[in-house]
C-alpha atoms as a PDB file:
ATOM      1  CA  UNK A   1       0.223  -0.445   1.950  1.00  0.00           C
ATOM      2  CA  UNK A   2       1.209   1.242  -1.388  1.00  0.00           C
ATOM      3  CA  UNK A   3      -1.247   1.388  -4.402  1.00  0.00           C
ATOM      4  CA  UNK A   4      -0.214   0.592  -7.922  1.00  0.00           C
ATOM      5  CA  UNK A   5      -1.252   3.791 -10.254  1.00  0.00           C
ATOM      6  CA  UNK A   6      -0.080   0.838 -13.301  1.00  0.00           C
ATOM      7  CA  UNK A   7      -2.937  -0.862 -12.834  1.00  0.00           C
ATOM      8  CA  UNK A   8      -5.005   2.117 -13.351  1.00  0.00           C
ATOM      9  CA  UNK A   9      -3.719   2.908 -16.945  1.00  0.00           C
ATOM     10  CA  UNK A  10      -4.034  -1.242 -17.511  1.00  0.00           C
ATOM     11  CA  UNK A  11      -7.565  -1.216 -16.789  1.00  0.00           C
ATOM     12  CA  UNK A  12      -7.902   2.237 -19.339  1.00  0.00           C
ATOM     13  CA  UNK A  13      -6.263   0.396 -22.253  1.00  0.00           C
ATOM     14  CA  UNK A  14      -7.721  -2.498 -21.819  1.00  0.00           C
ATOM     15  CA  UNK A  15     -11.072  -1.084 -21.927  1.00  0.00           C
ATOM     16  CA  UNK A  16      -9.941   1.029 -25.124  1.00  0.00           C
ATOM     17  CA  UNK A  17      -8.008  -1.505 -27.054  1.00  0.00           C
ATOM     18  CA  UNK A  18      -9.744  -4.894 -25.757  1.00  0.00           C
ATOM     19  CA  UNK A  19      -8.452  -6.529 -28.767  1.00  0.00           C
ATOM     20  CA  UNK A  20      -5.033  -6.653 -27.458  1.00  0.00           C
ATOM     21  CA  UNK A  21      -5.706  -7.705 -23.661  1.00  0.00           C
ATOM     22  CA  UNK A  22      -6.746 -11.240 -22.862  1.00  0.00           C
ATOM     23  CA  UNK A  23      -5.841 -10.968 -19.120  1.00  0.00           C
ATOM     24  CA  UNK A  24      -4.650  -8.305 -16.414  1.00  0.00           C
ATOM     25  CA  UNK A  25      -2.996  -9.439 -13.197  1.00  0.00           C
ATOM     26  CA  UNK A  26      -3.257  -6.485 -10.936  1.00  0.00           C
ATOM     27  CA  UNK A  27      -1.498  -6.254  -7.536  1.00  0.00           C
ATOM     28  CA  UNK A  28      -2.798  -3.641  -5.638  1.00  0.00           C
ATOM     29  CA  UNK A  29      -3.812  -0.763  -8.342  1.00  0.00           C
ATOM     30  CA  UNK A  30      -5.773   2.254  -7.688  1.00  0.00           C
ATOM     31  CA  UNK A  31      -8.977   1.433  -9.527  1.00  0.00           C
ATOM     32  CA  UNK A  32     -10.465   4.411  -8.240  1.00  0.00           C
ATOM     33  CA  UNK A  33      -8.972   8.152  -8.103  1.00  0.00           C
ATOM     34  CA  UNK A  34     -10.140   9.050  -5.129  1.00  0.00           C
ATOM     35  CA  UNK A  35      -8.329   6.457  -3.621  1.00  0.00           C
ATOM     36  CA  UNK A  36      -4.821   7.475  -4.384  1.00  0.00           C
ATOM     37  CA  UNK A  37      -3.274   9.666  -1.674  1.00  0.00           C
ATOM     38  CA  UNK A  38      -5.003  13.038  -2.576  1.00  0.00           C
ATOM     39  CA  UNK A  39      -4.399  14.872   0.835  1.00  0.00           C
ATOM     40  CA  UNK A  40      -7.798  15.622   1.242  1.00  0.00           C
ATOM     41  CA  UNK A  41      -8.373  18.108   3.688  1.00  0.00           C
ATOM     42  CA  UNK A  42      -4.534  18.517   4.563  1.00  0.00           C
ATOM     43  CA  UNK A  43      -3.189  21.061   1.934  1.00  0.00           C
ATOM     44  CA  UNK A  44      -0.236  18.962   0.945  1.00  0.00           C
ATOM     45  CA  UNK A  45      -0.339  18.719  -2.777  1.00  0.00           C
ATOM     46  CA  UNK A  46       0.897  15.630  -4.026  1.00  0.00           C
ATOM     47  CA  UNK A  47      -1.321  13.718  -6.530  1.00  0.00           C
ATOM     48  CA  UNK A  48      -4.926  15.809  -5.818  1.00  0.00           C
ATOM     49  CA  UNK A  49      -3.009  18.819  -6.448  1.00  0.00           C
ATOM     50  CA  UNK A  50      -0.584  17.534 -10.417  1.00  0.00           C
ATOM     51  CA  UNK A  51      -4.385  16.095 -11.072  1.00  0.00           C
ATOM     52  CA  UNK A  52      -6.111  19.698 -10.547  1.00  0.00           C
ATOM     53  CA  UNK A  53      -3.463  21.353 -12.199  1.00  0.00           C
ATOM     54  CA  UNK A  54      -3.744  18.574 -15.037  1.00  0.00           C
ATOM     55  CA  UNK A  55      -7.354  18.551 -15.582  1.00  0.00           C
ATOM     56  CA  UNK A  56      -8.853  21.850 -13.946  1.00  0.00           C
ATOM     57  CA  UNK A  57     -10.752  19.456 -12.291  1.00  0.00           C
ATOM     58  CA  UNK A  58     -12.734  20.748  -8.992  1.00  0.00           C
ATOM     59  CA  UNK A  59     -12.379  17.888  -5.930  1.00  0.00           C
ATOM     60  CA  UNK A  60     -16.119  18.184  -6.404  1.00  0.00           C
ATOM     61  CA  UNK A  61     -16.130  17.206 -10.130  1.00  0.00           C
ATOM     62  CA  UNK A  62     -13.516  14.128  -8.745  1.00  0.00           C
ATOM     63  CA  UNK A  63     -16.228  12.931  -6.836  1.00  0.00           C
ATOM     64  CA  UNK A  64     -18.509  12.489  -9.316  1.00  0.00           C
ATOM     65  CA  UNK A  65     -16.088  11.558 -11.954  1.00  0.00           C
ATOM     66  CA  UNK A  66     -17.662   8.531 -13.907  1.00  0.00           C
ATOM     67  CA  UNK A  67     -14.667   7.674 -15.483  1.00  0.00           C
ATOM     68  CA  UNK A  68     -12.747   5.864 -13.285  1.00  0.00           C
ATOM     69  CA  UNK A  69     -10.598   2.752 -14.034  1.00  0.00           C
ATOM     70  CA  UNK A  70     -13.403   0.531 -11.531  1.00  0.00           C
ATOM     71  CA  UNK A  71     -16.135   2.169 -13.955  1.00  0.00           C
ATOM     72  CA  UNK A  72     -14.652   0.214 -16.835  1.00  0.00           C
ATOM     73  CA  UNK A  73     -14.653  -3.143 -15.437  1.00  0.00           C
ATOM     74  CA  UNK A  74     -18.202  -3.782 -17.032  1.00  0.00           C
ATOM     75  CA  UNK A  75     -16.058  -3.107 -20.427  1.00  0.00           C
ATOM     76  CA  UNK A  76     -13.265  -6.183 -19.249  1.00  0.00           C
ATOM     77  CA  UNK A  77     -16.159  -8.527 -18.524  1.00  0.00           C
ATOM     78  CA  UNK A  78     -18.265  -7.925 -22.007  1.00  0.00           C
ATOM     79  CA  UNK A  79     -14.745  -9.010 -23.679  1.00  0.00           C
ATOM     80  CA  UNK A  80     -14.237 -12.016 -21.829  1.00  0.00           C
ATOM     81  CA  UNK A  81     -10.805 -10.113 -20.043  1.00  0.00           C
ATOM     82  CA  UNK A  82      -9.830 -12.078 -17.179  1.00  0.00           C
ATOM     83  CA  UNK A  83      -8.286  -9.968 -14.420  1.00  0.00           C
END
């Protein structure tokens, strides 16, 4: 099964602009970065790697990142955004 990285960025705007999102349908996003296919543990690259490279952003740091698109659902909810 493939993940939708769209959904992530819908989530972030809608939580920043909530004036301008009544509703989300979402099929399948990554709500969470650690979710996407980091190659943990493999040394492959891919997204772990552009994100590192990106943000200078240890895997460590990723793990406790508190800004992830599933951290900004409370956000949707206090605007009435149905997703």
């Amino acid at each position: 099964m493939s993940m939708s990285c769209g959904g992530m960025f819908a989530v972030r705007f809608a939580a920043k602009y909530p004036e301008y999102v009544s509703a989300l349908y979402l099929d399948a996003p990554v709500l969470n970065l650690l979710s996407c296919s980091g190659d943990f543990g493999l040394g492959k690259g891919g997204f772990l790697e552009e994100f590192r490279e990106a943000t200078d952003m240890s895997v460590s740091e990723l793990i406790c990142y508190r800004e992830h698109p599933i951290d900004k659902l409370p956000v949707l909810l206090e605007h009435g955004i149905q997703w």
